[in-house]
C-alpha atoms as a PDB file:
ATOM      1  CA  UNK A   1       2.120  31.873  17.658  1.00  0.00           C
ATOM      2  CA  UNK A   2       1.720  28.414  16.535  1.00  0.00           C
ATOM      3  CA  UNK A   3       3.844  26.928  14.161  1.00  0.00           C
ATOM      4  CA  UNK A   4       3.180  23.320  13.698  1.00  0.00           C
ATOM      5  CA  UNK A   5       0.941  24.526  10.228  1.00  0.00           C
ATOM      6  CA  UNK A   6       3.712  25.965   8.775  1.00  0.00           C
ATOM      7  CA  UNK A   7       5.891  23.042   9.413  1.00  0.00           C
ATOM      8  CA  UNK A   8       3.106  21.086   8.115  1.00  0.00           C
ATOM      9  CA  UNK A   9       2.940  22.991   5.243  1.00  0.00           C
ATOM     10  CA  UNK A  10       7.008  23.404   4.679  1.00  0.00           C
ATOM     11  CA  UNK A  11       6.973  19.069   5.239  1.00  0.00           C
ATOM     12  CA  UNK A  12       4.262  18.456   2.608  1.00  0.00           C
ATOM     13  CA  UNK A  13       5.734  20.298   0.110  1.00  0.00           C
ATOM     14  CA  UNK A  14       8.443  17.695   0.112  1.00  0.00           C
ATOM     15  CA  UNK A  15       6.511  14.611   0.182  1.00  0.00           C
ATOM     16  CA  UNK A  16       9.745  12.530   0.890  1.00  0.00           C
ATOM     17  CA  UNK A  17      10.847  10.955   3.905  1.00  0.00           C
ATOM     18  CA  UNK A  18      13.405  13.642   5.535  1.00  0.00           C
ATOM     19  CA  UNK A  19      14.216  16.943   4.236  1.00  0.00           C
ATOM     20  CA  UNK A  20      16.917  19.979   4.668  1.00  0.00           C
ATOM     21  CA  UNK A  21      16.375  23.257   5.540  1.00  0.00           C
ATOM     22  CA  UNK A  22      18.901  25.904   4.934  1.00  0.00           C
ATOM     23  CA  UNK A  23      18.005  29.221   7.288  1.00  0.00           C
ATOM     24  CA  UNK A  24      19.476  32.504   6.411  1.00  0.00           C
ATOM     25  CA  UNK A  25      19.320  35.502   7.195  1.00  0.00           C
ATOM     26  CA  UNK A  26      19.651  38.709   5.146  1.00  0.00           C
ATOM     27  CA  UNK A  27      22.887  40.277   4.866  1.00  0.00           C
ATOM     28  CA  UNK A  28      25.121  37.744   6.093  1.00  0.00           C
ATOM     29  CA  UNK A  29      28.135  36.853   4.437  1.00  0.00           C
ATOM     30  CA  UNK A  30      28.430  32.968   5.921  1.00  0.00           C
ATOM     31  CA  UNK A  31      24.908  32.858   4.326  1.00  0.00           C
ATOM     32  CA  UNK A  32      26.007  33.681   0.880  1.00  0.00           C
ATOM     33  CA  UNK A  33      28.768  31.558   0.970  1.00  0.00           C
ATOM     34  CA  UNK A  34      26.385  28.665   1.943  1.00  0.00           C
ATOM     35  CA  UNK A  35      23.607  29.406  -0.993  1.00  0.00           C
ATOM     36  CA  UNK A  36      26.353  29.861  -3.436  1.00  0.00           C
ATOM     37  CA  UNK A  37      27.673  26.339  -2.835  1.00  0.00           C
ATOM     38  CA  UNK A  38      24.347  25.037  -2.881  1.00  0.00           C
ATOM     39  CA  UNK A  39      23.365  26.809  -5.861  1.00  0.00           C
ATOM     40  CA  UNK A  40      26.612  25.797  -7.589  1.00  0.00           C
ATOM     41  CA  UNK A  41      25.909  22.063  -6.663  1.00  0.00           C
ATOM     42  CA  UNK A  42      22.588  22.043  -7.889  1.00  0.00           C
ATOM     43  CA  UNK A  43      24.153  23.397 -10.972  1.00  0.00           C
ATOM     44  CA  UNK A  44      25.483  20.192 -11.198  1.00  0.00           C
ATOM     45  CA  UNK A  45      22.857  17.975  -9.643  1.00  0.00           C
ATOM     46  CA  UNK A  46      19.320  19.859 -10.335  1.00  0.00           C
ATOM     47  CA  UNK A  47      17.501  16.636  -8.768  1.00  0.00           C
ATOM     48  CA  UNK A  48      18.923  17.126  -5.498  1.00  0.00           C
ATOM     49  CA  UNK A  49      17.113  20.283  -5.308  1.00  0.00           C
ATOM     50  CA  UNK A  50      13.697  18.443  -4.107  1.00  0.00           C
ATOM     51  CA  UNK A  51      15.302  17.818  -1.213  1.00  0.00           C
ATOM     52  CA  UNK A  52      16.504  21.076   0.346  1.00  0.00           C
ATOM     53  CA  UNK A  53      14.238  24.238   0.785  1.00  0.00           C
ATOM     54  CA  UNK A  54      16.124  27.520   1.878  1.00  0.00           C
ATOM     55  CA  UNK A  55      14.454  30.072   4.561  1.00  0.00           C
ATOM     56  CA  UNK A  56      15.265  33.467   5.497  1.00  0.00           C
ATOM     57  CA  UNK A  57      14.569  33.493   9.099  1.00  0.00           C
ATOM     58  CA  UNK A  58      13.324  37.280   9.100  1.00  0.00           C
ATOM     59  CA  UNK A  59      10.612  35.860   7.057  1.00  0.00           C
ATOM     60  CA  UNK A  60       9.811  33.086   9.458  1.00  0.00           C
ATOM     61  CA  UNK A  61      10.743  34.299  12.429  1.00  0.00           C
ATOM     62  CA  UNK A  62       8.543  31.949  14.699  1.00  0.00           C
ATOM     63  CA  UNK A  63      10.284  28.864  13.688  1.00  0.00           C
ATOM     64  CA  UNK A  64      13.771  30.219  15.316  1.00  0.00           C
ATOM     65  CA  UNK A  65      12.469  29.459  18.740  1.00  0.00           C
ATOM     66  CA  UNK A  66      10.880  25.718  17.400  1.00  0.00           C
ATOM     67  CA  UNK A  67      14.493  24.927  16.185  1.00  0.00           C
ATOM     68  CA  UNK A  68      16.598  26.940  18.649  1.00  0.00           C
ATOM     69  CA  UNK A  69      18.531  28.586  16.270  1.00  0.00           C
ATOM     70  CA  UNK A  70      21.267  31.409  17.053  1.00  0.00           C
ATOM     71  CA  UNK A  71      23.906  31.454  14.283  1.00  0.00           C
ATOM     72  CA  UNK A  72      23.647  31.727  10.828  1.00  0.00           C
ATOM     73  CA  UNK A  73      23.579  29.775   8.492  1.00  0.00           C
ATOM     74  CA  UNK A  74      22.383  26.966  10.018  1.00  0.00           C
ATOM     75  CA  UNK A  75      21.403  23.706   7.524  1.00  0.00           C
ATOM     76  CA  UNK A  76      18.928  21.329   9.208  1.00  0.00           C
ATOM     77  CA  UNK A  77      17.824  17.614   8.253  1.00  0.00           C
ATOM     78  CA  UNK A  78      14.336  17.244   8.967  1.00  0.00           C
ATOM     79  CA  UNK A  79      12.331  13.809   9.705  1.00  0.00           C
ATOM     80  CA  UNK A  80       8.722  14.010   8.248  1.00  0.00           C
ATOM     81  CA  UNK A  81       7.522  15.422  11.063  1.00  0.00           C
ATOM     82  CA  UNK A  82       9.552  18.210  11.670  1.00  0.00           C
ATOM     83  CA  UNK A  83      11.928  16.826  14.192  1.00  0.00           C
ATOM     84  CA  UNK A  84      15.593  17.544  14.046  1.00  0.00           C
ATOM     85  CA  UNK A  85      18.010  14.928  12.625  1.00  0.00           C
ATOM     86  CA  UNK A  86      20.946  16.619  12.323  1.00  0.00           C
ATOM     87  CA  UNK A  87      22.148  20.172  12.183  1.00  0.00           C
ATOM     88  CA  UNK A  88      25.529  22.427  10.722  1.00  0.00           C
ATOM     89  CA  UNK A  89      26.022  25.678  11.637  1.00  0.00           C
ATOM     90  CA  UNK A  90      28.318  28.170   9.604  1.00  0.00           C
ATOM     91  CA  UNK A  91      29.558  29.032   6.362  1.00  0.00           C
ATOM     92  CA  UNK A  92      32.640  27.727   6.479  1.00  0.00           C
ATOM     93  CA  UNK A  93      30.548  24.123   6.937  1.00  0.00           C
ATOM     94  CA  UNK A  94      28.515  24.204   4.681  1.00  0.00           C
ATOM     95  CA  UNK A  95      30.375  23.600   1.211  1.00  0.00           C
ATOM     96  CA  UNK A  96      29.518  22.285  -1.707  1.00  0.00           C
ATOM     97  CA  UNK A  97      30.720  18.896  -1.301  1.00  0.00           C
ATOM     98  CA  UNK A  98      28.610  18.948   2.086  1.00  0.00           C
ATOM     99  CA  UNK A  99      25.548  19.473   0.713  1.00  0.00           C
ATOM    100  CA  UNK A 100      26.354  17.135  -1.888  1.00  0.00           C
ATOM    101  CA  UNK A 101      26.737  14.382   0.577  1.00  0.00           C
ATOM    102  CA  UNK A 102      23.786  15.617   2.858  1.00  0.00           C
ATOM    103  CA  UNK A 103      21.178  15.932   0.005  1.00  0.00           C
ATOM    104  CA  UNK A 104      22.645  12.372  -1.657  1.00  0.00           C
ATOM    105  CA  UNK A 105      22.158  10.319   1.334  1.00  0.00           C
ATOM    106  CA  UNK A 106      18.431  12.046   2.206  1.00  0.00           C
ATOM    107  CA  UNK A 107      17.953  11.079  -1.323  1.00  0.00           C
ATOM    108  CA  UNK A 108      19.128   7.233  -0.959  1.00  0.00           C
ATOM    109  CA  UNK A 109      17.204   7.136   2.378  1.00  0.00           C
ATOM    110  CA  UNK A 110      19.967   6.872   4.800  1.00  0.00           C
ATOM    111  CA  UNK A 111      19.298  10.062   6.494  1.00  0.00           C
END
């Protein structure tokens, strides 16, 4: 299965110059933990929520082999074209302050 038009697709929603991507999968408690501290951030900061897009991986299953990914949750930073910048793996990780700092600096262009 090719992917590369769904990454399109997933990249041009964004329109900016890097983007995260949370994966998750259904049923797992790291997971929760992870959207609840995003979700209570963006609480907070609802403009940071352009730059972050969540996925539940049994809903897009063919990008876990593009992006190699085993655990869950697992937040990637994205270049325009798809290409791994950076990635944080587990629930524990992934706090609020985290994706404060993450989705800040996409949004000042330094990642």
């Amino acid at each position: 299965m090719n992917t590369q038009p769904h990454l399109i697709q997933i990249m041009n929603r964004f329109n900016k110059a890097n983007i995260a991507v949370l994966f998750k999968k259904t049923g797992c408690k790291p997971c929760k933990l992870a959207q609840k501290n995003l979700r209570e951030l963006l609480l907070e900061k609802e403009y940071l929520g352009e730059f972050i897009k969540v996925l539940d991986i049994e809903h897009h299953t063919a990008l876990r082999g593009v992006y190699c990914l085993e655990a869950f949750p697992t937040l990637l930073l994205l270049d325009p074209h798809g290409q791994e910048i950076k990635r944080t793996v587990g629930g524990r990780n992934l706090t609020k302050e985290y994706f404060d700092t993450a989705l800040t600096e996409i949004k000042q262009g330094k990642l």
